[in-house]
N, C-alpha and C. Protein backbone atom coordinates (compact mmCIF):
# COMPACT_ATOMS: atom_id res chain seq x y z
N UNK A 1 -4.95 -6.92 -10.68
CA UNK A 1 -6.06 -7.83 -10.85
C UNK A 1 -5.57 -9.26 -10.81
N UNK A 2 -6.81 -10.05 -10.34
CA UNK A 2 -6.09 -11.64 -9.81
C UNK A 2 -6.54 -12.55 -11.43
N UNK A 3 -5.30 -12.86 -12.00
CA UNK A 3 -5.60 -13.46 -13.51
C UNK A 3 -6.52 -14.60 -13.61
N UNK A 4 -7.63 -15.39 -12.74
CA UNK A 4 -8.58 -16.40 -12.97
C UNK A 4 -9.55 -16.02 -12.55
N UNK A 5 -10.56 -16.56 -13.31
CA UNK A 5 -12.42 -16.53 -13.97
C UNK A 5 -12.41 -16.52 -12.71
N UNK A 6 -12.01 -17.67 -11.72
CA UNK A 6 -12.57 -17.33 -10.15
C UNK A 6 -12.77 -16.29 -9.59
N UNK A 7 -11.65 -15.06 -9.92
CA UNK A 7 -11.99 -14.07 -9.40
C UNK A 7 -12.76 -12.97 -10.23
N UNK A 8 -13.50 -13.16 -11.32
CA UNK A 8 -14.47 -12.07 -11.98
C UNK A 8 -14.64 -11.09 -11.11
N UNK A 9 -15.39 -11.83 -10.01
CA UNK A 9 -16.46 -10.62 -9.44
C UNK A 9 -15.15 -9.69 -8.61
N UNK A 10 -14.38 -10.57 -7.83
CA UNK A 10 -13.45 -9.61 -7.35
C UNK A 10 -12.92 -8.32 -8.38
N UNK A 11 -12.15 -9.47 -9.27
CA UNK A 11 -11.77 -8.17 -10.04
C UNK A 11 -12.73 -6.82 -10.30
N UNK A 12 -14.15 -7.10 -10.86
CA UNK A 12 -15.29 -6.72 -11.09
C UNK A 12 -14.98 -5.21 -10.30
N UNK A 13 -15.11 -5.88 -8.79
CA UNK A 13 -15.26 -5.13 -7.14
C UNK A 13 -13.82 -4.05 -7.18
N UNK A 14 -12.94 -4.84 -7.54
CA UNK A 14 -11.76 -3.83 -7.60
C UNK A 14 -11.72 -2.26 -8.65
N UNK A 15 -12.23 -3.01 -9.81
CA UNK A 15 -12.45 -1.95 -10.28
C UNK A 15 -13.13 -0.57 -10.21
N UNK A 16 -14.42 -1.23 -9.53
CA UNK A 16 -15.42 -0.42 -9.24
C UNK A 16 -14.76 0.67 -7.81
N UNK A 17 -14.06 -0.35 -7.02
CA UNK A 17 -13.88 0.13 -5.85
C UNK A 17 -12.33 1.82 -6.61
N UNK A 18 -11.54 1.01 -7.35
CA UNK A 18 -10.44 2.08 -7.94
C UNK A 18 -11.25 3.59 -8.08
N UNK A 19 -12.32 3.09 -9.12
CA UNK A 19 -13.50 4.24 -9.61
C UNK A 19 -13.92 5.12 -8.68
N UNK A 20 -14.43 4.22 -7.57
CA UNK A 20 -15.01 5.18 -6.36
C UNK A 20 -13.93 6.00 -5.38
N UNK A 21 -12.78 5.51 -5.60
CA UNK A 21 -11.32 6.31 -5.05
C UNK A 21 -11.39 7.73 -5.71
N UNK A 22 -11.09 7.22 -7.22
CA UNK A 22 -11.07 8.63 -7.70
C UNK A 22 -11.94 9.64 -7.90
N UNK A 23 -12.93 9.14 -7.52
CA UNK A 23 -14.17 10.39 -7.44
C UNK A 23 -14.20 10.58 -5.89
N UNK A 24 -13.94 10.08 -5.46
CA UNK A 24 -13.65 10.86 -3.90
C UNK A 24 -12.44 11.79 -4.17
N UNK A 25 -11.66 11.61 -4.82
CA UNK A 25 -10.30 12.56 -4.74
C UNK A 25 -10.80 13.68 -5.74
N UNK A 26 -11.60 13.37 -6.46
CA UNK A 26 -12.41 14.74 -7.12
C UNK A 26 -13.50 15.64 -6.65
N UNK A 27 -13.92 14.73 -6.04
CA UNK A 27 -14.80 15.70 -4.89
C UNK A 27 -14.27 16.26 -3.96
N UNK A 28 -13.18 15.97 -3.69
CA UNK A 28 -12.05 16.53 -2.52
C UNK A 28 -12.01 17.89 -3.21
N UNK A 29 -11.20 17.82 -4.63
CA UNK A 29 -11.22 18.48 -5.37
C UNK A 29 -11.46 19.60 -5.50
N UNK A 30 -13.31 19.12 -6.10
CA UNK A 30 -14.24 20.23 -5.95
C UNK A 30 -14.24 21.09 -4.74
N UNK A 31 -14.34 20.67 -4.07
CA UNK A 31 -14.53 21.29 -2.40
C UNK A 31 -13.36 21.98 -1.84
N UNK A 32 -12.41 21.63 -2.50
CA UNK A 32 -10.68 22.81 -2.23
C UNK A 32 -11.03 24.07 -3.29
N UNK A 33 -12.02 23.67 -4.58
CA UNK A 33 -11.79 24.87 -5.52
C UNK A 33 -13.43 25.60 -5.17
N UNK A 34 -13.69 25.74 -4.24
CA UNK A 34 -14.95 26.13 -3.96
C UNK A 34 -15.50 27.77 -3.91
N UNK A 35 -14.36 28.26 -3.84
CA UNK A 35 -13.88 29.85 -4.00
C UNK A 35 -13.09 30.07 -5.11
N UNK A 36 -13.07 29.11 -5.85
CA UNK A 36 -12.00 29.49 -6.96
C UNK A 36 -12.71 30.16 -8.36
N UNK A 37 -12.74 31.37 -8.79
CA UNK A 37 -13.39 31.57 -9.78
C UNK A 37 -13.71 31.02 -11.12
N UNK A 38 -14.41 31.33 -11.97
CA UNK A 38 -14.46 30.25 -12.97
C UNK A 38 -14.03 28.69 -13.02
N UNK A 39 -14.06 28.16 -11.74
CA UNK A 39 -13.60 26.67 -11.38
C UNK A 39 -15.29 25.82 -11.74
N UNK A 40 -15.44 25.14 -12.56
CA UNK A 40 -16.40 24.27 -12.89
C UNK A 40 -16.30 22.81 -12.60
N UNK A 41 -16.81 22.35 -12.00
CA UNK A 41 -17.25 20.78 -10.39
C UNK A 41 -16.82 19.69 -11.65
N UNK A 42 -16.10 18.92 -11.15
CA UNK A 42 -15.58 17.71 -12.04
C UNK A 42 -16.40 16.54 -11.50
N UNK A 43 -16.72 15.67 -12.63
CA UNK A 43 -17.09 13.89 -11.88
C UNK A 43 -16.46 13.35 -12.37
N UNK A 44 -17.27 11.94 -12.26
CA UNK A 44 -16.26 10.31 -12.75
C UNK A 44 -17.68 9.89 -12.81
N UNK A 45 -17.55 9.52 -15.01
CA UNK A 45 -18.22 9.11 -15.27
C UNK A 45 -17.68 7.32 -14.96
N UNK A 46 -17.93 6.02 -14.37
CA UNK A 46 -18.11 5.10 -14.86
C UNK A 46 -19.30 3.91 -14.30
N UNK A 47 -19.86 4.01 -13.62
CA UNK A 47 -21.45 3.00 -13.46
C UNK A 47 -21.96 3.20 -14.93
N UNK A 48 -21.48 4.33 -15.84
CA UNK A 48 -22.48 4.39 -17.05
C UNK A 48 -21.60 3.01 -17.92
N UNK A 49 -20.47 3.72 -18.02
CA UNK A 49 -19.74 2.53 -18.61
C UNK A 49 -19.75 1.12 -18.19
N UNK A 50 -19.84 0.58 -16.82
CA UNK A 50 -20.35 -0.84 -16.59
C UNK A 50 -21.81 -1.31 -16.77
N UNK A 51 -22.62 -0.33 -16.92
CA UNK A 51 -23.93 -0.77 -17.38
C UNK A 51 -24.10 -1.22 -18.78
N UNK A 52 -22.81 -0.27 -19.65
CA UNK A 52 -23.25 -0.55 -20.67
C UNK A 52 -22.44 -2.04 -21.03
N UNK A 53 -21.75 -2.05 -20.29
CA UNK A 53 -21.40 -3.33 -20.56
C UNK A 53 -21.50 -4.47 -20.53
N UNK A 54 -22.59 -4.68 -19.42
CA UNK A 54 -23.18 -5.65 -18.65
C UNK A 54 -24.55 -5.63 -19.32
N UNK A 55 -24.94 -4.96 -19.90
CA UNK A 55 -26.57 -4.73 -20.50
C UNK A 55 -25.95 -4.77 -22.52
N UNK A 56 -24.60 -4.84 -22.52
CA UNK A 56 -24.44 -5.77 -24.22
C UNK A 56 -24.24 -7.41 -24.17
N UNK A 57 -24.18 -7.93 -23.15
CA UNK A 57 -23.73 -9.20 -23.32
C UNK A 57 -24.95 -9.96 -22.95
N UNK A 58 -24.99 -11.22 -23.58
CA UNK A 58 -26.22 -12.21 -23.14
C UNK A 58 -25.67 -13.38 -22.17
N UNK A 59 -26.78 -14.02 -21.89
CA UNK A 59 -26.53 -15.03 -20.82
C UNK A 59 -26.60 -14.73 -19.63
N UNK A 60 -25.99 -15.38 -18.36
CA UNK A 60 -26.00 -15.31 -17.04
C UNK A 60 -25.23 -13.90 -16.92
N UNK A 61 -25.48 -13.64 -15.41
CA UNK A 61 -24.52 -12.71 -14.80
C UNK A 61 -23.11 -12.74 -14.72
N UNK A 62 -23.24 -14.16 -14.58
CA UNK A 62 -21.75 -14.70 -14.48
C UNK A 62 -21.19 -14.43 -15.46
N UNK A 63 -21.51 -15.02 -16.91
CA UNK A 63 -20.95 -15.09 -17.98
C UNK A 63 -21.04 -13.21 -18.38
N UNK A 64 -21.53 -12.74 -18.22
CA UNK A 64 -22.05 -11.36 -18.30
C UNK A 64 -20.51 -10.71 -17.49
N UNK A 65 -19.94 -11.48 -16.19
CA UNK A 65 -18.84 -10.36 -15.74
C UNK A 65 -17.69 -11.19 -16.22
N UNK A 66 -17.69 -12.26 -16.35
CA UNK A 66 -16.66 -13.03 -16.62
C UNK A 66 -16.21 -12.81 -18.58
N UNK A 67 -16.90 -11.89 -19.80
CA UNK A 67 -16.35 -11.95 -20.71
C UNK A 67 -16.12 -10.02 -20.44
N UNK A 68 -16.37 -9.30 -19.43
CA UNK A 68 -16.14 -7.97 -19.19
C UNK A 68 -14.59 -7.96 -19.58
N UNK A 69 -14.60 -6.51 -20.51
CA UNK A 69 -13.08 -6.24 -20.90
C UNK A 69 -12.68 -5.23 -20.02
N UNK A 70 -12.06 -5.86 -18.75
CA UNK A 70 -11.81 -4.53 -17.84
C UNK A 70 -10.65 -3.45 -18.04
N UNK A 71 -10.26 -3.68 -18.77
CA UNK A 71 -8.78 -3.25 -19.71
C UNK A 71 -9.32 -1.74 -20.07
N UNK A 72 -10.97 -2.45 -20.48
CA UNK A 72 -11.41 -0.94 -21.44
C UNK A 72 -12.68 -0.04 -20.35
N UNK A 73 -12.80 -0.85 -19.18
CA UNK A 73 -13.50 -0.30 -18.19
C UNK A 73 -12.60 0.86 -16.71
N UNK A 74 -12.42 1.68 -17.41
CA UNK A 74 -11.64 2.61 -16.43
C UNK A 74 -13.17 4.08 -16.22
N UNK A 75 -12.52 4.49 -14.99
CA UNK A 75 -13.13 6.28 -14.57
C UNK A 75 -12.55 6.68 -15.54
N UNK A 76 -13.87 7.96 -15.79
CA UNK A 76 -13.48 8.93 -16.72
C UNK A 76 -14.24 10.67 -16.28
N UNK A 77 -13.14 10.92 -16.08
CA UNK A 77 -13.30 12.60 -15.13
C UNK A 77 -13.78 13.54 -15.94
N UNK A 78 -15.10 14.34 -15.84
CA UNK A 78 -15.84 14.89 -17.00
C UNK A 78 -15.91 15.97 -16.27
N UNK A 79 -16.17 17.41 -16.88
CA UNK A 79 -16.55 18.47 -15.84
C UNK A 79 -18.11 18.82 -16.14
N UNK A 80 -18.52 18.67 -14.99
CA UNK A 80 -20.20 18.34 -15.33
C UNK A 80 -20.89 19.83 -14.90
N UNK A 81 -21.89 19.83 -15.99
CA UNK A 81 -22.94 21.18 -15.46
C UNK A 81 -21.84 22.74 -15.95
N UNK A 82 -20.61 22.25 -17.22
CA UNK A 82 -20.33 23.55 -17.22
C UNK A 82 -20.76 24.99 -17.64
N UNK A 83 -21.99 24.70 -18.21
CA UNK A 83 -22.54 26.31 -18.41
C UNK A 83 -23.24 26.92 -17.46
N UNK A 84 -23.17 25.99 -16.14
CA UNK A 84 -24.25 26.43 -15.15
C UNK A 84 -23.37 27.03 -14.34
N UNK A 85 -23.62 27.86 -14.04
CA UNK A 85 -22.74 28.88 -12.52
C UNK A 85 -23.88 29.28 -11.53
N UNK A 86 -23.72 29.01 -10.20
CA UNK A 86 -24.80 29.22 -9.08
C UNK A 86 -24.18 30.43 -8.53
N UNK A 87 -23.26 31.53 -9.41
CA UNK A 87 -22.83 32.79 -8.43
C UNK A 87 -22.21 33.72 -10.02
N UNK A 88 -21.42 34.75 -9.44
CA UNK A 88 -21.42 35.77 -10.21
C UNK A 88 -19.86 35.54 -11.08
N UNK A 89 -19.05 34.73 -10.19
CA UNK A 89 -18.01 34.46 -10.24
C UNK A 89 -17.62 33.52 -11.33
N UNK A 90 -18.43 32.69 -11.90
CA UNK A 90 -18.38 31.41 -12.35
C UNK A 90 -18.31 30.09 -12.16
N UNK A 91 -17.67 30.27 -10.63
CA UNK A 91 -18.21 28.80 -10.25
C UNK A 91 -19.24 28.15 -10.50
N UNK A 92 -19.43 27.14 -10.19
CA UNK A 92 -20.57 26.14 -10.22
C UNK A 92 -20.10 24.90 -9.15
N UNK A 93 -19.58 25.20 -8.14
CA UNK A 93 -20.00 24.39 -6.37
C UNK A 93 -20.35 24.74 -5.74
N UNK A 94 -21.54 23.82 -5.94
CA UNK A 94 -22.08 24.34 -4.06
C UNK A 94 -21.27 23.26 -2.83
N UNK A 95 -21.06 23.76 -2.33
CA UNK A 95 -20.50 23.04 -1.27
C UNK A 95 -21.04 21.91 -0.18
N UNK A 96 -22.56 22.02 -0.34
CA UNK A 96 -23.90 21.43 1.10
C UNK A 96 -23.80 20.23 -0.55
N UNK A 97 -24.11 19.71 -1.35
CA UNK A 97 -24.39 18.96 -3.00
C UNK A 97 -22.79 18.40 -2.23
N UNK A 98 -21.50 18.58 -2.65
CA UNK A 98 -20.56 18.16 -2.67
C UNK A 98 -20.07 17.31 -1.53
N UNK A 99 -20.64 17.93 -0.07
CA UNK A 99 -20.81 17.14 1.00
C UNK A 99 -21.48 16.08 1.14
N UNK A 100 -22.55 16.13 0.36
CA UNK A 100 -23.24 14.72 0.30
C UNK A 100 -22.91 13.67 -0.61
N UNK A 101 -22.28 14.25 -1.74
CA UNK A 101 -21.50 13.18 -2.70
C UNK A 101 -20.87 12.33 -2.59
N UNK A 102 -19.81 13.19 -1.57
CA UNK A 102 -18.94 12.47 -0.55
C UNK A 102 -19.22 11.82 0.02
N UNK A 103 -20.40 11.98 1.20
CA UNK A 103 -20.64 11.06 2.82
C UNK A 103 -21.27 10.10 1.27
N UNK A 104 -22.03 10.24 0.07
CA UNK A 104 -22.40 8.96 -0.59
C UNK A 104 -21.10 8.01 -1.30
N UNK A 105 -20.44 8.81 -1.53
CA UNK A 105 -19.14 8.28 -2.40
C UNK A 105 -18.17 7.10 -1.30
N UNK A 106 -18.45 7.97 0.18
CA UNK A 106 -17.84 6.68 0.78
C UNK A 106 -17.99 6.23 1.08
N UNK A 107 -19.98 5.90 1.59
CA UNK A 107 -20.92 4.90 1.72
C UNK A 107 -20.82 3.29 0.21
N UNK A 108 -20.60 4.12 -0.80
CA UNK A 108 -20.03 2.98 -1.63
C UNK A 108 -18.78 2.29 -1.68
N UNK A 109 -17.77 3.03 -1.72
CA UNK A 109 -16.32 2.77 -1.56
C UNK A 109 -16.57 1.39 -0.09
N UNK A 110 -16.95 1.57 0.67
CA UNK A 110 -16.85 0.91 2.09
C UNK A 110 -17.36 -0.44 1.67
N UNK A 111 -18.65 -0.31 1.11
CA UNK A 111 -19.74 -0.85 0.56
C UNK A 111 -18.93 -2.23 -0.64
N UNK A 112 -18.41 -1.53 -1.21
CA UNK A 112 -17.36 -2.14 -2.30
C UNK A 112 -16.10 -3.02 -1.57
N UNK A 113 -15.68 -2.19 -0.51
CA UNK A 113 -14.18 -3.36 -0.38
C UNK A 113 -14.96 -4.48 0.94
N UNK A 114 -16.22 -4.19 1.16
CA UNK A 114 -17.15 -5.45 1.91
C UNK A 114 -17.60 -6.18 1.30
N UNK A 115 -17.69 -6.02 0.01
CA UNK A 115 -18.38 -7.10 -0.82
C UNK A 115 -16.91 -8.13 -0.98
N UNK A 116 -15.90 -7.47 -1.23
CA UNK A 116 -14.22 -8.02 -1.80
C UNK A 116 -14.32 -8.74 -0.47
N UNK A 117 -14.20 -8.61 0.38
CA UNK A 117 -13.82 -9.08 2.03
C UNK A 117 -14.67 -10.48 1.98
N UNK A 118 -16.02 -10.19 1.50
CA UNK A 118 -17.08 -11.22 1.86
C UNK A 118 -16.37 -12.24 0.30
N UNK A 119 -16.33 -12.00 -0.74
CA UNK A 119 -16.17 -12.81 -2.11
C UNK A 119 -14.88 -13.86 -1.32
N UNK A 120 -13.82 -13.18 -0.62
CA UNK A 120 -12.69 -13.77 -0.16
C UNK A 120 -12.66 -14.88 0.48
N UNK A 121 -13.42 -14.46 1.43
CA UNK A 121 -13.81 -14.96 2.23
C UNK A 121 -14.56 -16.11 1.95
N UNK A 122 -15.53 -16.22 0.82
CA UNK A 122 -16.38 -17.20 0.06
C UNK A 122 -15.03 -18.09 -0.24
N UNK A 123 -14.26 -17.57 -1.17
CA UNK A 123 -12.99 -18.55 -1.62
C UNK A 123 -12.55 -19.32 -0.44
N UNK A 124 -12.35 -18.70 0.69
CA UNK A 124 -11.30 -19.06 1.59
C UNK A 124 -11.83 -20.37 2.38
N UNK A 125 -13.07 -20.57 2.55
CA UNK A 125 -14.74 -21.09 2.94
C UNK A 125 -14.30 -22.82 2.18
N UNK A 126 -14.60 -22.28 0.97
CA UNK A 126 -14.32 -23.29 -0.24
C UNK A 126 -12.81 -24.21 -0.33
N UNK A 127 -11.97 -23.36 -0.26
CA UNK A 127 -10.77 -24.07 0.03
C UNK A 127 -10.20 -25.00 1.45
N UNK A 128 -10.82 -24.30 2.62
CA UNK A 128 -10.63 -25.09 3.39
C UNK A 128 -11.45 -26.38 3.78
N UNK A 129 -12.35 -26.80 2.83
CA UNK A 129 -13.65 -28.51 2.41
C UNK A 129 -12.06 -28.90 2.05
């Protein structure tokens, strides 16, 4: 992470973007253990955790990402839906759900290091006045 307020939102973007890495590598995951018996579908809880963080603080947006403790804002890998099994086996993946997680997981990820590209780019804009 880049140590000045200038870069909030980057940092912000980085984080988010780390988050969306590792839930792609868990959905990978899921989708290798798809035949695996009693294997129950893992996520990554954290949009819950930046909401809540962004929805305790008052003031601007700005000031809203700029006092964010990203220290304490990490993914957190939960195994979701475990009493539910869609077969006899115990699983609980479906595989057609997991495919779309994905094509969504890297519609954000992409989504995320374009926003970083464009913020940079804002800096870079600014520095050369």
């Amino acid at each position: 992470m880049i140590g000045s307020n200038a870069f909030n939102f980057v940092n912000l973007l980085d984080k988010a973007a780390d988050a969306s890495w590792v839930r792609n590598e868990v959905i990978a995951n899921n989708i290798a253990n798809v035949d695996t018996p009693d294997y129950k579908r893992k996520d990554v809880n954290f949009e819950q955790f930046l909401m809540e963080q962004m929805t305790s603080g008052k003031g601007s947006i700005d000031k809203r990402v700029a006092n964010l403790n990203l220290a304490k804002l990490n993914p957190e890998i939960v195994t979701d839906l475990s009493e539910l099994s869609y077969r006899y086996d115990g699983n609980n993946v479906d595989i057609d759900t997991e495919s779309s997680y994905m094509a969504d997981n890297q519609i954000k990820y992409y989504t995320l290091l374009n926003s970083m590209t464009q913020e940079f780019n804002r800096l870079k804009a600014v520095l050369q006045k």
